[in-house]
C-alpha atoms as a PDB file:
ATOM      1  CA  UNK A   1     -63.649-133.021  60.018  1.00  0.00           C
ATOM      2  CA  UNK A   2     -61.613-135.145  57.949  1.00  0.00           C
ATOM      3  CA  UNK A   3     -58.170-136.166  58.831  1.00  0.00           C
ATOM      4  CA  UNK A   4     -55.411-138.420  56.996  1.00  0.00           C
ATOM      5  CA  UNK A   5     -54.962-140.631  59.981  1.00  0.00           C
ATOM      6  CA  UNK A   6     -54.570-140.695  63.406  1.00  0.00           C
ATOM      7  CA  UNK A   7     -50.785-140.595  63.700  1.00  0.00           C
ATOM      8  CA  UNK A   8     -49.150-137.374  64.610  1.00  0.00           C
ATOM      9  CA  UNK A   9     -45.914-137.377  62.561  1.00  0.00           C
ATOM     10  CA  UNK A  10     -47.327-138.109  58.963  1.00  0.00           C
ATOM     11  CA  UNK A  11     -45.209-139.051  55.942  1.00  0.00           C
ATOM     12  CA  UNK A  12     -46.239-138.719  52.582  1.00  0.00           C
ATOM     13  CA  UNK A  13     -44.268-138.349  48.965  1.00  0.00           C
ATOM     14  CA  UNK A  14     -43.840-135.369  47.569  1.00  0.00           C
ATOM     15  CA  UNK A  15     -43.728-134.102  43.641  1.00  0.00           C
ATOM     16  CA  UNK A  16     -43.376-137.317  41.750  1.00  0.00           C
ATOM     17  CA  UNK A  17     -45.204-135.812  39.024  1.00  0.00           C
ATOM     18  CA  UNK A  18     -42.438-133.919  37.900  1.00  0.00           C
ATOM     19  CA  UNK A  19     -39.578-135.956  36.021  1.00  0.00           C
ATOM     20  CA  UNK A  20     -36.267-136.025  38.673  1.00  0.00           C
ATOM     21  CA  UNK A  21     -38.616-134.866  41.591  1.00  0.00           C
ATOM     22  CA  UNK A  22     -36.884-132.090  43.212  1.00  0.00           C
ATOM     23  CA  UNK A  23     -33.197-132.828  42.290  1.00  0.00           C
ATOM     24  CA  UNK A  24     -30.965-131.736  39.965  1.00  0.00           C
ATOM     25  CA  UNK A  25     -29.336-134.987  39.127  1.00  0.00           C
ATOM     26  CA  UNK A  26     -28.562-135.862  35.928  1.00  0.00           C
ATOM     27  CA  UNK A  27     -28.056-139.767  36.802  1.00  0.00           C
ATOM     28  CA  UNK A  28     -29.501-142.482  35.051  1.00  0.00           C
ATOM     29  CA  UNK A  29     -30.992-143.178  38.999  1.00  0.00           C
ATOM     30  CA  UNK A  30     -33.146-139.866  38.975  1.00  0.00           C
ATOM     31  CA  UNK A  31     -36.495-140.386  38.963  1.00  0.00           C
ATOM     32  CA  UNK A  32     -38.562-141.155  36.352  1.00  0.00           C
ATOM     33  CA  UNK A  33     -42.143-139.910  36.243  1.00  0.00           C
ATOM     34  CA  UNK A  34     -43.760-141.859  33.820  1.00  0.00           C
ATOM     35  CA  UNK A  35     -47.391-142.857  34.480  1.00  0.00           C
ATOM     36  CA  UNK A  36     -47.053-146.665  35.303  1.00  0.00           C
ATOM     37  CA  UNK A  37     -44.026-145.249  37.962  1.00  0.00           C
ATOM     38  CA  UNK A  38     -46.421-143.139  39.774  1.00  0.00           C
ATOM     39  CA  UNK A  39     -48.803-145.803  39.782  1.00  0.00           C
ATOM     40  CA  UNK A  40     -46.638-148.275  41.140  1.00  0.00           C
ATOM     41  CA  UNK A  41     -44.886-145.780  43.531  1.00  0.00           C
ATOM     42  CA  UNK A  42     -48.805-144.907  44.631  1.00  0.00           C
ATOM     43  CA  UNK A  43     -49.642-148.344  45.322  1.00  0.00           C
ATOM     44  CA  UNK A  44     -46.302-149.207  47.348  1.00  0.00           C
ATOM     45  CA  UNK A  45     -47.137-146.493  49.364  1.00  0.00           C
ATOM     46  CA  UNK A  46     -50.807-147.171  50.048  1.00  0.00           C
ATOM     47  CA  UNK A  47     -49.740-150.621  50.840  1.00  0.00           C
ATOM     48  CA  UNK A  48     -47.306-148.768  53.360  1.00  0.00           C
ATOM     49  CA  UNK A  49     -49.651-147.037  55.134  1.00  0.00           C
ATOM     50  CA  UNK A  50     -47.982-143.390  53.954  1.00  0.00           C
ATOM     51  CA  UNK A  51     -50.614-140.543  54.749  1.00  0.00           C
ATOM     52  CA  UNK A  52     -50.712-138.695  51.461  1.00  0.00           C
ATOM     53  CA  UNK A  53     -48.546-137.938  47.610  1.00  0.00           C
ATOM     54  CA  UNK A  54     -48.614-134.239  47.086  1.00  0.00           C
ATOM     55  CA  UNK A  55     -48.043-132.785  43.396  1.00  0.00           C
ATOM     56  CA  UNK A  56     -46.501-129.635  42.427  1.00  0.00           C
ATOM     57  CA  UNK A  57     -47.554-127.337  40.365  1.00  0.00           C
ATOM     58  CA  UNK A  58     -45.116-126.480  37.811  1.00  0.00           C
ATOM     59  CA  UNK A  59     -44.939-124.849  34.185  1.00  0.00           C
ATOM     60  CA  UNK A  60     -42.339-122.656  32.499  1.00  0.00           C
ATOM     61  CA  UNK A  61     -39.664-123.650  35.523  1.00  0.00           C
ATOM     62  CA  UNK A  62     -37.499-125.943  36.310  1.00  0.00           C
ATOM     63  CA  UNK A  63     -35.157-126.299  33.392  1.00  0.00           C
ATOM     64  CA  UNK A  64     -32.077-127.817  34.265  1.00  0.00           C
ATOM     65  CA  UNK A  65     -29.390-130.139  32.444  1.00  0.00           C
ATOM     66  CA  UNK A  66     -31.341-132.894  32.080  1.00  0.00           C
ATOM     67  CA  UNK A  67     -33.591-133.238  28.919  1.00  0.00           C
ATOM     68  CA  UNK A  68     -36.563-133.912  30.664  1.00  0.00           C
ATOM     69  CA  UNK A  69     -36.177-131.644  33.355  1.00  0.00           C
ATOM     70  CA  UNK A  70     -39.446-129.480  33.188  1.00  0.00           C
ATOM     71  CA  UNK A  71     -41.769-132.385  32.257  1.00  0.00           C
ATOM     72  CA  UNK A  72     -44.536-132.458  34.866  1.00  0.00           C
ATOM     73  CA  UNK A  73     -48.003-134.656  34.874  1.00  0.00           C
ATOM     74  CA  UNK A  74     -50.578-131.709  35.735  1.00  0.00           C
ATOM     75  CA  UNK A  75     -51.663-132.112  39.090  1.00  0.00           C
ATOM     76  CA  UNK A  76     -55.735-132.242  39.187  1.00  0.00           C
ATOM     77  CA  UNK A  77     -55.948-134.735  36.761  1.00  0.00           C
ATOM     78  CA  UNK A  78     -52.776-137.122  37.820  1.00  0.00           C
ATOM     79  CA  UNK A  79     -54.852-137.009  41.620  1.00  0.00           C
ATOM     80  CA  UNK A  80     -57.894-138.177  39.202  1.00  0.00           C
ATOM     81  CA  UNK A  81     -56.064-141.112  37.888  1.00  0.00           C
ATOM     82  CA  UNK A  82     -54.043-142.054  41.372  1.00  0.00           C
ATOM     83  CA  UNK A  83     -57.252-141.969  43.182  1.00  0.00           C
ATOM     84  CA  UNK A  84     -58.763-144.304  41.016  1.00  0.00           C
ATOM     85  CA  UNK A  85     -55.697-146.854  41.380  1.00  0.00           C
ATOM     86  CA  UNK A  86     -55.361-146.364  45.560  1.00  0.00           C
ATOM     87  CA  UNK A  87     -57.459-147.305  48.526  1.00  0.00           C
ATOM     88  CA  UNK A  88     -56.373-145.517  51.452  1.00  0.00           C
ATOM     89  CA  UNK A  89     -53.789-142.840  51.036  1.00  0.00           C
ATOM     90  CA  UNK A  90     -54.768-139.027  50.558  1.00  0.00           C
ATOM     91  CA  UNK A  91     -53.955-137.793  47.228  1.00  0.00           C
ATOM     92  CA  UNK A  92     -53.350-134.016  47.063  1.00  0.00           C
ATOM     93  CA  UNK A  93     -53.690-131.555  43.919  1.00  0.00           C
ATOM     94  CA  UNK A  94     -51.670-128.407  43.761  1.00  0.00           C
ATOM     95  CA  UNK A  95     -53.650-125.358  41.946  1.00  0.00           C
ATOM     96  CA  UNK A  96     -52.225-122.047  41.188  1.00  0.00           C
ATOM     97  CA  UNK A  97     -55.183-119.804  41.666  1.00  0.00           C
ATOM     98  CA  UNK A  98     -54.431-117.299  39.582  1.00  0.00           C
ATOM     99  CA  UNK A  99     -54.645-119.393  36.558  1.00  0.00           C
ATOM    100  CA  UNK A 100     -57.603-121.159  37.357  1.00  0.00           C
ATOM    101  CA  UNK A 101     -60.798-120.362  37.631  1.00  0.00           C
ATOM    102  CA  UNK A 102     -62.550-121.372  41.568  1.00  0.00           C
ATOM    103  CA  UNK A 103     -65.744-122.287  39.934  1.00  0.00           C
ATOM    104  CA  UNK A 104     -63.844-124.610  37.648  1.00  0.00           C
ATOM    105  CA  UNK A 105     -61.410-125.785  39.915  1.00  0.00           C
ATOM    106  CA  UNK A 106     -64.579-126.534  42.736  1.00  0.00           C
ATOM    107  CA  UNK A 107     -65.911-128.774  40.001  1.00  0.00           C
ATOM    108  CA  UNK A 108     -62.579-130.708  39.347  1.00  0.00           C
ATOM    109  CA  UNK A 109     -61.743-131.226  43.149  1.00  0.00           C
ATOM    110  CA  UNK A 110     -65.555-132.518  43.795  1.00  0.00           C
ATOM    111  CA  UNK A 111     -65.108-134.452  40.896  1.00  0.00           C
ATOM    112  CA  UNK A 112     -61.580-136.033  42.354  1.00  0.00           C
ATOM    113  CA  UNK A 113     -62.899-136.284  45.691  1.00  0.00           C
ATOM    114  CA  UNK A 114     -65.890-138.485  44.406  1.00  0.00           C
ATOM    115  CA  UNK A 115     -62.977-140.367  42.511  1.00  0.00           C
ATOM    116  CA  UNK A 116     -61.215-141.416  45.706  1.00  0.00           C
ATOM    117  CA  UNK A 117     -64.177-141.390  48.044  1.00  0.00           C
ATOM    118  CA  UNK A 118     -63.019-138.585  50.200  1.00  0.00           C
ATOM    119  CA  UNK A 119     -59.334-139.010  49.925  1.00  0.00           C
ATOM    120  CA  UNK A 120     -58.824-136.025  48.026  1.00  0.00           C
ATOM    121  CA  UNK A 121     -56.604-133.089  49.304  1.00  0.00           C
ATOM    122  CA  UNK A 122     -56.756-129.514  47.786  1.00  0.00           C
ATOM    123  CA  UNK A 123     -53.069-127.369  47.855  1.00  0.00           C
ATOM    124  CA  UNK A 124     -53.551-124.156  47.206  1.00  0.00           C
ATOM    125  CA  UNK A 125     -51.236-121.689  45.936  1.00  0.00           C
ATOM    126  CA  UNK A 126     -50.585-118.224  45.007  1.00  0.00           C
ATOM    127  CA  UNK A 127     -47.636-118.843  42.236  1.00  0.00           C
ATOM    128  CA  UNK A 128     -44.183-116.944  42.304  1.00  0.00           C
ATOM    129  CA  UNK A 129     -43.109-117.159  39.025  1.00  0.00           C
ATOM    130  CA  UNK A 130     -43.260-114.084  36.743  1.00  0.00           C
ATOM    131  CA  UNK A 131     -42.497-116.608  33.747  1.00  0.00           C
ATOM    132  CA  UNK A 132     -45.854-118.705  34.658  1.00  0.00           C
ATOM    133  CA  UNK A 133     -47.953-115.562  35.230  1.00  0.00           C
ATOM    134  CA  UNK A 134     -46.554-114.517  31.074  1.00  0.00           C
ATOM    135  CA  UNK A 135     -47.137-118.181  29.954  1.00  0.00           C
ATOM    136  CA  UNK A 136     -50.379-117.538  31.057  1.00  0.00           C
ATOM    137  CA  UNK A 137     -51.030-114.171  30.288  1.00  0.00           C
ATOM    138  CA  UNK A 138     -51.920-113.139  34.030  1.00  0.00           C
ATOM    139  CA  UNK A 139     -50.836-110.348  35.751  1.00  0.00           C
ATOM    140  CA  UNK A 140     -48.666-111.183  38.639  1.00  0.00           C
ATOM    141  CA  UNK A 141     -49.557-108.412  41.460  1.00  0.00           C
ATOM    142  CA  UNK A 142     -47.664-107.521  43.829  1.00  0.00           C
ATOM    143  CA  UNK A 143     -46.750-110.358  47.200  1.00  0.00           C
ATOM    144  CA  UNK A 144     -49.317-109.051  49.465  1.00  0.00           C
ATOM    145  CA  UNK A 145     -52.227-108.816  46.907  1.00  0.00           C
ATOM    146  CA  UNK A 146     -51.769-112.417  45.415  1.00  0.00           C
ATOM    147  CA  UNK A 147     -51.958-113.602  49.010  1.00  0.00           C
ATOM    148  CA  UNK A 148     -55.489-111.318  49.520  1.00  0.00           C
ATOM    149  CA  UNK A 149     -56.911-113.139  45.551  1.00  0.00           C
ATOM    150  CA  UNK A 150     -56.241-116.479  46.911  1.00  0.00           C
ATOM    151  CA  UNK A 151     -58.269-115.946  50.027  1.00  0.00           C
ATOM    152  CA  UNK A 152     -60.847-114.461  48.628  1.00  0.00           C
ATOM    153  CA  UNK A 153     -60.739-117.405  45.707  1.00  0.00           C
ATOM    154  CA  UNK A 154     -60.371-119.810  48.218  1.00  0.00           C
ATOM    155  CA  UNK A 155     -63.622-118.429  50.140  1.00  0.00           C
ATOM    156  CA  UNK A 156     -65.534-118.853  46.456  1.00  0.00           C
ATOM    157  CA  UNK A 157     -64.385-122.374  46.499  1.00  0.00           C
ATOM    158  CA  UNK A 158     -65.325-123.178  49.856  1.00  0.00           C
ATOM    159  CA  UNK A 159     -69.165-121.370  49.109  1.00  0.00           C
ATOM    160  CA  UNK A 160     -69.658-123.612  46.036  1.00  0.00           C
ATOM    161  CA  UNK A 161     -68.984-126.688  47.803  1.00  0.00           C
ATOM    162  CA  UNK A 162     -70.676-126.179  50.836  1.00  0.00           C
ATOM    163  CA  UNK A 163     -74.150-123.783  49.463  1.00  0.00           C
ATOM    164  CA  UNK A 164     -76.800-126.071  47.736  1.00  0.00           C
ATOM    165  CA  UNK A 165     -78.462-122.471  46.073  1.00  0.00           C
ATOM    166  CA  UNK A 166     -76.703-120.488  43.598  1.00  0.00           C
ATOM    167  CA  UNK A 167     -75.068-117.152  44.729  1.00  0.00           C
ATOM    168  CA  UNK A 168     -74.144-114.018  43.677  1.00  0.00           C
ATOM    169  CA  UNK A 169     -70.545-112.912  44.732  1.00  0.00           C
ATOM    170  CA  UNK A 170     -69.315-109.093  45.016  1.00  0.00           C
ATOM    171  CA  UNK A 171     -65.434-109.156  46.455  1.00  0.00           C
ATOM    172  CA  UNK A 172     -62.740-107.504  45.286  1.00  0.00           C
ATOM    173  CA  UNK A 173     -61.297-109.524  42.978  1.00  0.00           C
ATOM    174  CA  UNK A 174     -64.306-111.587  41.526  1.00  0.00           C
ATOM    175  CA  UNK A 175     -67.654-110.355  40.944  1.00  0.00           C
ATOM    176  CA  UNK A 176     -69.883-113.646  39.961  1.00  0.00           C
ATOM    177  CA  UNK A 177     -73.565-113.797  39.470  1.00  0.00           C
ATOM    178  CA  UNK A 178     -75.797-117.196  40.075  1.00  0.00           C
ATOM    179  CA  UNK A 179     -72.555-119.226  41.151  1.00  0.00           C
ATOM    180  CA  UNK A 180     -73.174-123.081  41.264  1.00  0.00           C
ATOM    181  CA  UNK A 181     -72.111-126.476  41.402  1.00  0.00           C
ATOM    182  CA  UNK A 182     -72.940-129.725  42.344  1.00  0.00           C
ATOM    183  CA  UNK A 183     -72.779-132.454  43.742  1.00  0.00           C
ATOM    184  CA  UNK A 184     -71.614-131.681  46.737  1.00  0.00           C
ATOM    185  CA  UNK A 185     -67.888-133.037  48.078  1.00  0.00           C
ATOM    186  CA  UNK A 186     -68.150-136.926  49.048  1.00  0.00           C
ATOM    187  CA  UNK A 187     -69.780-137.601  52.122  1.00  0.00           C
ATOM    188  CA  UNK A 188     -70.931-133.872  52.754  1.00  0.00           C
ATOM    189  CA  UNK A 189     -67.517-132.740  54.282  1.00  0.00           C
ATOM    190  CA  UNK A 190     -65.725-130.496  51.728  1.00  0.00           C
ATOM    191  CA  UNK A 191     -62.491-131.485  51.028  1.00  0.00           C
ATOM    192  CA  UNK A 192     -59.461-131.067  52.885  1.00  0.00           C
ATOM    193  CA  UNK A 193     -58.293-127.634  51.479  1.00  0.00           C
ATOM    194  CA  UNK A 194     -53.912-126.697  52.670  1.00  0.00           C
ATOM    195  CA  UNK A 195     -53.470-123.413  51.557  1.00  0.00           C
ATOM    196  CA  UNK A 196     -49.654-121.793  51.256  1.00  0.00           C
ATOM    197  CA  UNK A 197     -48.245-119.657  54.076  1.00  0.00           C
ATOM    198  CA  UNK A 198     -50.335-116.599  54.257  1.00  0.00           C
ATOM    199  CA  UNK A 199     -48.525-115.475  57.719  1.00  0.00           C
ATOM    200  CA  UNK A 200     -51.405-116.929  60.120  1.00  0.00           C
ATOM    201  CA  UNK A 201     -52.066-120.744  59.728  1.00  0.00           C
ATOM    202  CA  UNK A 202     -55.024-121.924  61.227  1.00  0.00           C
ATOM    203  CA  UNK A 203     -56.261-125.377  62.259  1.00  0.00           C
ATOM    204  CA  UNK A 204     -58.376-127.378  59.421  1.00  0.00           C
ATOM    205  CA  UNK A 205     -61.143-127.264  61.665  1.00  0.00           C
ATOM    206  CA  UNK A 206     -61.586-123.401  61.864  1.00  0.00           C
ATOM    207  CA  UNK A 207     -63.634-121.818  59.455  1.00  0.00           C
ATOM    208  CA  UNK A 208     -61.096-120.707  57.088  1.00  0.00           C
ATOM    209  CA  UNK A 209     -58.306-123.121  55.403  1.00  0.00           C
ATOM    210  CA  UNK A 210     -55.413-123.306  56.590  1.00  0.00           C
END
């Protein structure tokens, strides 16, 4: 089982991707999410023993005063590049999965996870944005059914990194013949997969994410 550290309260830094971060500032102080800032700010906090940087995920929101509110590095491939810059710290990758598809997305996260050397953290999340879902020309079902398409897209995931055969899938939601990809995650032990609040969470150790 992998684990950030050994610590019990964890700290980590969350959405500097996204010009501002979270506020809604328009100060000259706000944050600046440039690519040579997240570097640095990645490296300061490696140095400082920090557990992890988590993304988010954002695309038609977040519009705001500021002219550069809605600009946002997109997450999988700003984990890429921080993983390749860092040594210890756990870099995370948000991914809507209704817009993505799990046999691509198992490929990018093995792919980032060979990057950093098993330091690669997978957020998964179901989206609540009717804008995004038009942007991307997805339907946006209803609460409880996006929930039920990320599990069972999150199962696909977890099947592709762990099976060493292709598979045929039959769910609800994703019917998939001869499903494949390798290599495996780094080390053997898939990566460490945090999905949104589906009602239950469950330990990282049980069989499905939490």
């Amino acid at each position: 089982m992998r684990k950030m550290s050994d610590n019990t309260f964890q700290l980590g830094v969350f959405a500097s991707n996204v010009w501002g971060g979270l506020t809604k500032t328009t100060a000259a102080q706000r944050w600046n999410a440039s690519w040579d800032n997240n570097v640095a700010l990645a490296t300061m906090a490696d140095q400082a023993g920090l557990e992890f940087m988590l993304p988010l995920a954002q695309w038609s929101q977040l519009k705001g005063a500021a002219e550069t509110d809605g600009h946002t590095f997109e997450a999988l491939t700003w984990a890429a590049g921080l993983l390749g810059r860092t040594e210890r710290i756990t870099i995370f990758a948000t991914v809507h999965a209704p817009f993505v598809s799990p046999i691509f997305a198992a490929k990018q996260a093995v792919t980032c996870d060979h990057i950093g050397h098993g330091r690669f953290g997978l957020n998964i999340v179901s989206g609540s944005a009717e804008p995004d879902f038009l942007m991307f020309g997805v339907e946006m079902m209803e609460h409880g059914q996006r929930y039920a398409y990320t599990e069972e897209w999150t199962t696909l995931v977890k099947r592709l990194w762990e099976e060493a055969e292709p598979f045929d899938f039959d769910g609800e939601y994703f019917r998939l013949k001869g499903a494949f990809t390798r290599p495996a995650p780094y080390g053997g032990d898939r990566p460490m997969p945090r999905l949104e609040r589906l009602g239950l969470r469950r330990p990282h150790q049980a069989e499905e994410a939490q």
